[in-house]
N, C-alpha and C. Protein backbone atom coordinates (compact mmCIF):
# COMPACT_ATOMS: atom_id res chain seq x y z
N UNK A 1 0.85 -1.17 0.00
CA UNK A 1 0.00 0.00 0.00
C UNK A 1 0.90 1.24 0.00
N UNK A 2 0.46 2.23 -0.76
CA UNK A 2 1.60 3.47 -1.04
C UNK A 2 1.28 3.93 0.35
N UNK A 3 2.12 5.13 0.48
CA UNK A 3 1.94 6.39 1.70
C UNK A 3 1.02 6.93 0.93
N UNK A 4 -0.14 7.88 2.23
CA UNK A 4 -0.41 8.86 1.80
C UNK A 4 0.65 10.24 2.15
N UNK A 5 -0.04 11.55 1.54
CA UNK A 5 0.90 12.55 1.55
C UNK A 5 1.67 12.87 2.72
N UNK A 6 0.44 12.56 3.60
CA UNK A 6 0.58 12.94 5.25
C UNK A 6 1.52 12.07 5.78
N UNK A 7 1.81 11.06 5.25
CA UNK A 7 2.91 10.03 5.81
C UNK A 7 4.35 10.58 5.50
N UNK A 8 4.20 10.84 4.08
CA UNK A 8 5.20 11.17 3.17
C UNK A 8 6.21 12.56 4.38
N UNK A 9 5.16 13.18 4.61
CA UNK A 9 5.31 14.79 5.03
C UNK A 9 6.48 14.51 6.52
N UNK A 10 5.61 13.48 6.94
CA UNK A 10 6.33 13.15 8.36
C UNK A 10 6.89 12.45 8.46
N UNK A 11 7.38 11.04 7.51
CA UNK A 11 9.09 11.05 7.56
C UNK A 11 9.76 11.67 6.89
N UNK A 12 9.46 12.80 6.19
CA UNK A 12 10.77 13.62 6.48
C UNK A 12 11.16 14.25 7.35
N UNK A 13 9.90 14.68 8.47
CA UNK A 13 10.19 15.33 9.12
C UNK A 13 10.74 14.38 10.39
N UNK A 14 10.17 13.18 10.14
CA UNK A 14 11.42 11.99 11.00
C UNK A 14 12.72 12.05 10.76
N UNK A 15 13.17 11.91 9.26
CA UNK A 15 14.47 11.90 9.04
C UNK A 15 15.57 13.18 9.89
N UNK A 16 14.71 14.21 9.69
CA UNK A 16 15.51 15.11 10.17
C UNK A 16 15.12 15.86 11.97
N UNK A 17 14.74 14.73 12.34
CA UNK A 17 14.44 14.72 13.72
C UNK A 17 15.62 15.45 14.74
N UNK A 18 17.28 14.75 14.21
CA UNK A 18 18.26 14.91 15.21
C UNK A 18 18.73 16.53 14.89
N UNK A 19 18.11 17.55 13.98
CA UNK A 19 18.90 18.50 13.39
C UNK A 19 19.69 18.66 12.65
N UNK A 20 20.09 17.49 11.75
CA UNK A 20 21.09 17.75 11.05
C UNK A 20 20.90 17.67 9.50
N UNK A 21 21.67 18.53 8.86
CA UNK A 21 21.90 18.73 7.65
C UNK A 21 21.81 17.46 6.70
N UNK A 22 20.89 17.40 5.77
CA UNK A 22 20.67 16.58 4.47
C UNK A 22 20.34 17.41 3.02
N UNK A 23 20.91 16.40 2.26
CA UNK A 23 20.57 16.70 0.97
C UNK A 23 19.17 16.29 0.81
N UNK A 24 18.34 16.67 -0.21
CA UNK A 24 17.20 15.96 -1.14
C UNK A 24 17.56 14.25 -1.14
N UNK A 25 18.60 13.97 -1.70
CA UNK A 25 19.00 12.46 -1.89
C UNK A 25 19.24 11.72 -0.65
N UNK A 26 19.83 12.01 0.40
CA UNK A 26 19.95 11.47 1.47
C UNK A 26 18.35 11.53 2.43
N UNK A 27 17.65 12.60 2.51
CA UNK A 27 16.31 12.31 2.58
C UNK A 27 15.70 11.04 2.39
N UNK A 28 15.96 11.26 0.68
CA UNK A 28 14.89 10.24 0.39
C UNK A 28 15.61 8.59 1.14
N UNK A 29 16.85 8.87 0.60
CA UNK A 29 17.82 7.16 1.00
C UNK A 29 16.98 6.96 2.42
N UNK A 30 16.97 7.82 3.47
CA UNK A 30 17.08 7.85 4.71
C UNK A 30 15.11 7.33 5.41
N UNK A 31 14.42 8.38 3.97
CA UNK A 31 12.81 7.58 4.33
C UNK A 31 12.47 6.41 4.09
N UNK A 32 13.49 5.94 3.54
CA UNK A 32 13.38 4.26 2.96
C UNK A 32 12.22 4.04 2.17
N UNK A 33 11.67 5.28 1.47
CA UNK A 33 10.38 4.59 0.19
C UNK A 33 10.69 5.77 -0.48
N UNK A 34 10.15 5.20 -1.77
CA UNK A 34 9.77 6.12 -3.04
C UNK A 34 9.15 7.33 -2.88
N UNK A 35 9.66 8.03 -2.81
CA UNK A 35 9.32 9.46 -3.57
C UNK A 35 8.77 10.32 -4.64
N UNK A 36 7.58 10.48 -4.89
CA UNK A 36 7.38 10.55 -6.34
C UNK A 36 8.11 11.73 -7.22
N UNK A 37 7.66 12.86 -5.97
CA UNK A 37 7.99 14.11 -6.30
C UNK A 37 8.57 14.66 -5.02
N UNK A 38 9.98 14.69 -4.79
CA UNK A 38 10.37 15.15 -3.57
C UNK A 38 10.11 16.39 -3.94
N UNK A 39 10.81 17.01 -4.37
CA UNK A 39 10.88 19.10 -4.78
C UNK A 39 9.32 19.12 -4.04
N UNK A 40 8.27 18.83 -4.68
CA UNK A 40 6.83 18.87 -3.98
C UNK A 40 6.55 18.95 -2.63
N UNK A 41 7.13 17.54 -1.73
CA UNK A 41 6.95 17.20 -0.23
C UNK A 41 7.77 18.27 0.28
N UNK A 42 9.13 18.83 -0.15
CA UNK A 42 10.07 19.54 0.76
C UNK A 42 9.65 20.73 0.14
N UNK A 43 9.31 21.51 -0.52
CA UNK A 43 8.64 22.33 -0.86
C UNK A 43 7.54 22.88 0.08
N UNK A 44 6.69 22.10 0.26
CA UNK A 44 5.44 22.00 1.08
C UNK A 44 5.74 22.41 2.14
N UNK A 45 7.10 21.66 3.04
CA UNK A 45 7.72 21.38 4.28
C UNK A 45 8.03 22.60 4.15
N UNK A 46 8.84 23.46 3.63
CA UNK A 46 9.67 25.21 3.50
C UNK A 46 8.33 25.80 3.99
N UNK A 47 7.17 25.59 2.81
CA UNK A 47 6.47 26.92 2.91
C UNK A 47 5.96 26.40 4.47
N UNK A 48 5.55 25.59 4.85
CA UNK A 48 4.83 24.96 6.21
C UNK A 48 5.78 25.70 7.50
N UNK A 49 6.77 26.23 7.10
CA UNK A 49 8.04 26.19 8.09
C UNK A 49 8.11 25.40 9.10
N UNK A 50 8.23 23.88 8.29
CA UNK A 50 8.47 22.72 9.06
C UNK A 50 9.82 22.82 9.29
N UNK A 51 10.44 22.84 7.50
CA UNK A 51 11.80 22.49 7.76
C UNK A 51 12.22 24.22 6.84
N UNK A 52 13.33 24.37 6.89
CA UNK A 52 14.59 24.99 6.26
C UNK A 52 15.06 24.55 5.46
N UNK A 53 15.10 25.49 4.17
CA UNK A 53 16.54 24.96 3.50
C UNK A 53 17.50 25.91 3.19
N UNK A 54 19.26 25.30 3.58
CA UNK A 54 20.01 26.27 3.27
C UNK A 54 21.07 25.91 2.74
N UNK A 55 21.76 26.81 2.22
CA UNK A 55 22.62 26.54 0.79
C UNK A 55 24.28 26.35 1.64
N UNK A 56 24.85 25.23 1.44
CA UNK A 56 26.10 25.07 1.74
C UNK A 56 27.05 24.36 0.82
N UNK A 57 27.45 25.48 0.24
CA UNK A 57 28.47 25.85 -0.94
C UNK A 57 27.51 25.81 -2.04
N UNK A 58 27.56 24.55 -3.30
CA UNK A 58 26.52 24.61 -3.75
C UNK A 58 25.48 24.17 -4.17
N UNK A 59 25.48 23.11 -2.74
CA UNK A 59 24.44 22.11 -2.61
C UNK A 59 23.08 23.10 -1.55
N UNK A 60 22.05 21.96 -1.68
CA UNK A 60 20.79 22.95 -0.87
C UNK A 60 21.02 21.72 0.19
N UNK A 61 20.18 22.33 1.28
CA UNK A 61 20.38 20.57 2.76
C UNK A 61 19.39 21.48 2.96
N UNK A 62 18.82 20.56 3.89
CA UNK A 62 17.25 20.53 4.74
C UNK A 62 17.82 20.44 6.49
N UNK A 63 17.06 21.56 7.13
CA UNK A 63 16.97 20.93 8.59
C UNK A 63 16.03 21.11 8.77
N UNK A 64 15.24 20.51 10.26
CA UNK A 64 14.08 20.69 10.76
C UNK A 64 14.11 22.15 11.42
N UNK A 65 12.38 22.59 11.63
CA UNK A 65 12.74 24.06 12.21
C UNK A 65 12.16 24.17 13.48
N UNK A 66 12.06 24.70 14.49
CA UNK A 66 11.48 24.44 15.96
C UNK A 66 9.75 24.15 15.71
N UNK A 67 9.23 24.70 15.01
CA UNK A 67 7.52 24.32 14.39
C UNK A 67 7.78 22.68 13.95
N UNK A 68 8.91 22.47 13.36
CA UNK A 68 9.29 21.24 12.78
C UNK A 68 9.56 19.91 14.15
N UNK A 69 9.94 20.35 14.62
CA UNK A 69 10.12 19.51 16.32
C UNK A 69 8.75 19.54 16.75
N UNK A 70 8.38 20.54 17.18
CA UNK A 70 7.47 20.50 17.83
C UNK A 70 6.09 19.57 17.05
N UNK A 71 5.94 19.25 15.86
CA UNK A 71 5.42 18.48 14.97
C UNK A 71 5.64 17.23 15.33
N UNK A 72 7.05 16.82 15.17
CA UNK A 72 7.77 16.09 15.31
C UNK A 72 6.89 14.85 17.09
N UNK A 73 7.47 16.08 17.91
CA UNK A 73 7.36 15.68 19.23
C UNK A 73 5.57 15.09 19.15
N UNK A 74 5.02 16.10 18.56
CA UNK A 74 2.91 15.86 19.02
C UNK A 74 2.91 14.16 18.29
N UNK A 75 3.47 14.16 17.41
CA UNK A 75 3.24 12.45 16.68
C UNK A 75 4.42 11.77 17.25
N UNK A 76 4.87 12.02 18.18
CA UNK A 76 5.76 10.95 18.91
C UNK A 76 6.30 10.08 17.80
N UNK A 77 6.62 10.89 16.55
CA UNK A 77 7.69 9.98 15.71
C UNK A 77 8.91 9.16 16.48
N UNK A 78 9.24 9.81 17.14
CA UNK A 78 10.49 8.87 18.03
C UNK A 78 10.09 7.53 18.24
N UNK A 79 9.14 7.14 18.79
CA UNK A 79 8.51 6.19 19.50
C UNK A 79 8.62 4.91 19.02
N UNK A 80 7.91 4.96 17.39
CA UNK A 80 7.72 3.81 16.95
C UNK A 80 8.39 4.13 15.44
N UNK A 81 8.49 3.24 14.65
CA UNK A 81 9.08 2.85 13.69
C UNK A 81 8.10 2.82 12.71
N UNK A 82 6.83 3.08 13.02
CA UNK A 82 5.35 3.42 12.08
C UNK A 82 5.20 4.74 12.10
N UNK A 83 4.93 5.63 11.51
CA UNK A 83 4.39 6.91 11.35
C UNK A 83 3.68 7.45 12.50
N UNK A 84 2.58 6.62 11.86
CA UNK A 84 1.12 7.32 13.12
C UNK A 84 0.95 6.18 14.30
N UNK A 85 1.77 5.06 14.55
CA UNK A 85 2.43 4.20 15.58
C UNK A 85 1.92 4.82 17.08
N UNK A 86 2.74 5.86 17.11
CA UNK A 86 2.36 6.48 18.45
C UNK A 86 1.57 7.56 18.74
N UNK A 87 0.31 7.41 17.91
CA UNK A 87 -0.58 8.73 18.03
C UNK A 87 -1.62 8.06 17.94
N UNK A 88 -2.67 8.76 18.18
CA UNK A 88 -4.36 8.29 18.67
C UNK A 88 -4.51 8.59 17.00
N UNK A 89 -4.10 8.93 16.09
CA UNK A 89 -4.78 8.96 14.40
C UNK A 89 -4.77 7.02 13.99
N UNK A 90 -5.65 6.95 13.19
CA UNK A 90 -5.55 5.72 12.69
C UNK A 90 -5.73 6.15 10.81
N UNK A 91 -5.20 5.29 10.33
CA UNK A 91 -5.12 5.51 9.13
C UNK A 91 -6.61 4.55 7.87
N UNK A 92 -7.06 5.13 7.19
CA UNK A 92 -8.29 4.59 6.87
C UNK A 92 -8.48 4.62 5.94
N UNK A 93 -8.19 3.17 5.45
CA UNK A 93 -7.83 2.45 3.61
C UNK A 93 -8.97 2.74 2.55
């Protein structure tokens, strides 16, 4: 079964849970699924001011932004190794 968007949205914002600097490509390596349209999801994530992106040299990297934690923290992504794992949402096929 694919992700929906909302899944999509929040492991990235898993991936970049610890603060640290990623590319687009390491993102995706790091969500462990397909991507259809990253530029789209991290796009979304900028304008959302989930995450940041900033230019080092002349690559772009992604961090999370304190709105981005605090996201982070309400779905207890840490927790479980499922998305919505540790949250009262259930997902509905």
């Amino acid at each position: 079964m694919a992700l929906s968007r909302m899944e999509k949205y929040l492991a990235v914002i898993k991936v970049l849970e610890n603060g640290d600097l990623f590319t687009q490509k390491q993102i995706v390596e790091e969500a462990d699924f397909e991507i259809d349209s990253p530029e789209e999801i991290l796009d979304f994530l900028v304008d959302a001011q989930l995450i940041v992106e900033k230019k080092v040299g002349t690559k772009k990297m992604y961090v999370i932004t304190e709105k981005g934690e605090r996201l982070h923290n309400y779905f207890r992504l840490s927790d479980d190794s499922e998305i919505f794992g540790g949250s009262n949402i259930s997902r509905i096929d």
